[in-house]
C-alpha atoms as a PDB file:
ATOM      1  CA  UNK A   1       2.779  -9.504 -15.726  1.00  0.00           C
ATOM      2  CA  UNK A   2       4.946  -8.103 -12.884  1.00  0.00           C
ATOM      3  CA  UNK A   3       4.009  -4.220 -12.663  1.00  0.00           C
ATOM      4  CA  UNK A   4       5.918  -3.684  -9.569  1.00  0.00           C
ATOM      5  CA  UNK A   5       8.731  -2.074 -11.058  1.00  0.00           C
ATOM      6  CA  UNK A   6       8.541   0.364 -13.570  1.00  0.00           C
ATOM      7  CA  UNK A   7      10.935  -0.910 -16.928  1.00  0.00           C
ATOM      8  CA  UNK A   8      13.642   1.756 -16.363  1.00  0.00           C
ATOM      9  CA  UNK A   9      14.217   0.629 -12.769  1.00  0.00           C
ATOM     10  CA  UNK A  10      16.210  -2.267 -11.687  1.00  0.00           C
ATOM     11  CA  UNK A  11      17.991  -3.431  -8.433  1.00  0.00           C
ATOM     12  CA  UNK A  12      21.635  -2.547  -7.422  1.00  0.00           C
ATOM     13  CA  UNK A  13      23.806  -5.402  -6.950  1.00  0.00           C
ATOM     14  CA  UNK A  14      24.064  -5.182  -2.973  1.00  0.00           C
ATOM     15  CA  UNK A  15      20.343  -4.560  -2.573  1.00  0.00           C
ATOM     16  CA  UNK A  16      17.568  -6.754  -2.112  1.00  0.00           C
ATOM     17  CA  UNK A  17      13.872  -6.533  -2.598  1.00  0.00           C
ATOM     18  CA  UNK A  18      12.003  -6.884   0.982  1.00  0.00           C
ATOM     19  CA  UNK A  19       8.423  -7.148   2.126  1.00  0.00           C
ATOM     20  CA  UNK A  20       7.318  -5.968   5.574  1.00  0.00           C
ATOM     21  CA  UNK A  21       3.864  -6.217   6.938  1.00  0.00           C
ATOM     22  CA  UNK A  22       3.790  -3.018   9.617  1.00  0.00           C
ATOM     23  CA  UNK A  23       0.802  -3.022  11.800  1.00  0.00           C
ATOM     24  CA  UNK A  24      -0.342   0.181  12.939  1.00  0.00           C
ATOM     25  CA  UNK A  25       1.574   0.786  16.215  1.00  0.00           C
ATOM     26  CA  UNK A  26       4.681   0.334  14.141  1.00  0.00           C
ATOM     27  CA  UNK A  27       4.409   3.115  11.514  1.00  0.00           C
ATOM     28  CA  UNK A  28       3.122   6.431  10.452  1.00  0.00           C
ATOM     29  CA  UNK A  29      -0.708   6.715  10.544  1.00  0.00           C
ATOM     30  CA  UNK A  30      -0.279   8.568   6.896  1.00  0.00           C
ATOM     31  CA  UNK A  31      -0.360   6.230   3.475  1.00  0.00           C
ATOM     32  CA  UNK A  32       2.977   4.863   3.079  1.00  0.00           C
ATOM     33  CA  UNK A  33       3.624   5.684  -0.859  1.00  0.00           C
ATOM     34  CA  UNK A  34       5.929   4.051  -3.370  1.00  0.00           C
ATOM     35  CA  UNK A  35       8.869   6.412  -3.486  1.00  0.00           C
ATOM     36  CA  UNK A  36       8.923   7.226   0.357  1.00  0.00           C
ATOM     37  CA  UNK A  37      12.180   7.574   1.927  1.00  0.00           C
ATOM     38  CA  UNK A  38      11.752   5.785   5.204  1.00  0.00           C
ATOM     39  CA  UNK A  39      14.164   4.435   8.308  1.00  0.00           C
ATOM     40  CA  UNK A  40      13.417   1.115   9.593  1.00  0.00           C
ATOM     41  CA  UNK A  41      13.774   0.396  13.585  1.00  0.00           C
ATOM     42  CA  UNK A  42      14.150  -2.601  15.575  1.00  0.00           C
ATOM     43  CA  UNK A  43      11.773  -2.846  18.484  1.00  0.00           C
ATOM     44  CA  UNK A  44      12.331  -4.922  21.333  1.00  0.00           C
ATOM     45  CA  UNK A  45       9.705  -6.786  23.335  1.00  0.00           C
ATOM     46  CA  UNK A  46       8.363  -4.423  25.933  1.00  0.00           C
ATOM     47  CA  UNK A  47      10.803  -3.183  28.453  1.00  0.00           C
ATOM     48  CA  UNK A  48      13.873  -5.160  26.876  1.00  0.00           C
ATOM     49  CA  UNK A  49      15.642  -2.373  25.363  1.00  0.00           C
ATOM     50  CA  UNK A  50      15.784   0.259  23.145  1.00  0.00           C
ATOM     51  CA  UNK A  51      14.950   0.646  19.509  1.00  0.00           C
ATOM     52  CA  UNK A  52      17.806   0.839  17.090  1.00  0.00           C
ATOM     53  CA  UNK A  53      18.347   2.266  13.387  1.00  0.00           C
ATOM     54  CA  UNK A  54      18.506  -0.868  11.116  1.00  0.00           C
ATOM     55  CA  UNK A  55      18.643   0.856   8.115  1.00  0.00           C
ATOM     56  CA  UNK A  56      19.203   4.825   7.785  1.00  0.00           C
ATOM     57  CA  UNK A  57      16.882   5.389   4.675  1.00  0.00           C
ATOM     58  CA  UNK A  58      15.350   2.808   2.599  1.00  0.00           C
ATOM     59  CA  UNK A  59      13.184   3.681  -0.504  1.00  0.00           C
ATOM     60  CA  UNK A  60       9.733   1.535  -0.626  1.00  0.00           C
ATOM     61  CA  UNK A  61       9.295   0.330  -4.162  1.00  0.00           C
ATOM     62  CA  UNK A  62       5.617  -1.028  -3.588  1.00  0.00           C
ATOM     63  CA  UNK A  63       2.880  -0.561  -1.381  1.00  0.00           C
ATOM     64  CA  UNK A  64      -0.210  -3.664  -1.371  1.00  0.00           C
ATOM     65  CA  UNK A  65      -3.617  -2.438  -0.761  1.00  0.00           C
ATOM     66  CA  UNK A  66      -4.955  -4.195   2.063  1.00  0.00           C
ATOM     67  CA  UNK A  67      -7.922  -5.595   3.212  1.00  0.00           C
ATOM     68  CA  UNK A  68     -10.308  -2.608   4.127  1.00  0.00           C
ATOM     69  CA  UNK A  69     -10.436  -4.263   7.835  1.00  0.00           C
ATOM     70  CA  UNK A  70      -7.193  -5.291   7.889  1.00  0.00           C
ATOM     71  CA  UNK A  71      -4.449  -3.008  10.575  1.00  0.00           C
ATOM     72  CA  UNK A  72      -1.470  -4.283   8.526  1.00  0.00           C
ATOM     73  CA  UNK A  73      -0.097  -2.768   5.400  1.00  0.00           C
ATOM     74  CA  UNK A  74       2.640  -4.609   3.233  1.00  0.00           C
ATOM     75  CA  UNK A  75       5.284  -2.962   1.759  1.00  0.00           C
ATOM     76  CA  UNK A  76       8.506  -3.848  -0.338  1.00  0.00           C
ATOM     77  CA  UNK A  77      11.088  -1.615   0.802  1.00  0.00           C
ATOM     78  CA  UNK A  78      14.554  -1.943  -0.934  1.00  0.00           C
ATOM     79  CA  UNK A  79      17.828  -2.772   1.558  1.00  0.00           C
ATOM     80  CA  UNK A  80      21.777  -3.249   1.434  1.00  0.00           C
ATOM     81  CA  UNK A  81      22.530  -7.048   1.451  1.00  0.00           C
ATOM     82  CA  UNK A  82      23.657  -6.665   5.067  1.00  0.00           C
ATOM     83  CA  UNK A  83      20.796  -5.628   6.659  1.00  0.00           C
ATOM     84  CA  UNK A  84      18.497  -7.310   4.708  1.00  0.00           C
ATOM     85  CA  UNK A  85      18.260 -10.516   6.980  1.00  0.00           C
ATOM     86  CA  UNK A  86      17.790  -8.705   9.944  1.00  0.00           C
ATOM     87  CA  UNK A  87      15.162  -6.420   8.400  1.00  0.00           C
ATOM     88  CA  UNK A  88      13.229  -9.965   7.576  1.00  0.00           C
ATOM     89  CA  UNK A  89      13.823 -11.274  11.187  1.00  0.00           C
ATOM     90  CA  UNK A  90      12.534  -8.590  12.978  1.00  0.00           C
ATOM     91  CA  UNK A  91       9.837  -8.339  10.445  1.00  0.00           C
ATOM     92  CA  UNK A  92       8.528 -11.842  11.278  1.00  0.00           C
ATOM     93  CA  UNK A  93       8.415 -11.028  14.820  1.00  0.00           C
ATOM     94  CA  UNK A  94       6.844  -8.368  14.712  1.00  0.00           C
ATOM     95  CA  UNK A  95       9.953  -5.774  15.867  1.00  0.00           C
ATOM     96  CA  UNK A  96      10.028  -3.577  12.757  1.00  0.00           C
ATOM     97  CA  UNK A  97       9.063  -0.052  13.109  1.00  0.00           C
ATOM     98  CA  UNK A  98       8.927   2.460   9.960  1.00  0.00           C
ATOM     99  CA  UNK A  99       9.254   6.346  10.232  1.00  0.00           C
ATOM    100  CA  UNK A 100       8.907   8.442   7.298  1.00  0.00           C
ATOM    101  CA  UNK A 101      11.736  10.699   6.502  1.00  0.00           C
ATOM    102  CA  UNK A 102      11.775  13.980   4.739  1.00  0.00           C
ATOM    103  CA  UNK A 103      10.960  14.777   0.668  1.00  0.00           C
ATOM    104  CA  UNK A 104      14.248  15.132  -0.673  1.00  0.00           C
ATOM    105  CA  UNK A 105      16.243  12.190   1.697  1.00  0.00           C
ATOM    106  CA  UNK A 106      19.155  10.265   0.224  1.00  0.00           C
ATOM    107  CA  UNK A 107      18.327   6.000   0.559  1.00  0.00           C
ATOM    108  CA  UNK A 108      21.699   4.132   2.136  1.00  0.00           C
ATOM    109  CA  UNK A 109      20.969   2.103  -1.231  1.00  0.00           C
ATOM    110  CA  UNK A 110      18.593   3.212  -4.440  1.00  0.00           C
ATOM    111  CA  UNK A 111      17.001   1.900  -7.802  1.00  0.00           C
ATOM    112  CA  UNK A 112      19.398   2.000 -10.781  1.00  0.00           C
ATOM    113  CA  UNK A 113      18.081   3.755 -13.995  1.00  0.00           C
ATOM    114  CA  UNK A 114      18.797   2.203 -16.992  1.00  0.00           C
END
């Protein structure tokens, strides 16, 4: 059974569902909890630019336990449509950094409640 979601919560159309794997360097030593409000930054290869906002403030829906000696933690993190390809590229290289925002912070896109 799929116990990611809880039965009153559902997806907005113009969201989408993503998983990131963030290693250490790239986010908050604290847990990441379902129900954080985070903003997700690209970041460029060493001494190629500077990071940019991807998305403002995206809600994570599920965190995975990981393996006790593992540095990566993998998280579903709900998106707008737009960003959500980017969000998966920089993922897969490695150039996605999470910051934790403040209790009480709007996501660009939320959960519906049915």
């Amino acid at each position: 059974a799929n116990t990611m979601f809880t039965v009153d919560n559902v997806v907005p159309d113009g969201g989408q569902l993503v998983g990131v794997a963030a290693t250490t360097v790239l986010r908050p030593s604290d847990q990441l909890r379902p129900d954080d409000i985070v903003r997700l930054y690209s970041v460029p290869p060493e001494g190629s630019g500077d990071s940019e906002t991807v998305v403002e403030a995206a809600r994570i829906v599920h965190v995975a336990a990981g393996a006790p000696t593992s540095d990566l933690v993998h998280v579903t993190v709900l998106v707008p449509d737009e960003d959500a390809a980017r969000v998966v590229q920089l993922n897969a290289y490695g150039q996605l950094g999470i910051a934790t925002l403040p209790d009480g912070t709007e996501p660009v896109i939320d959960l519906l409640t049915e």
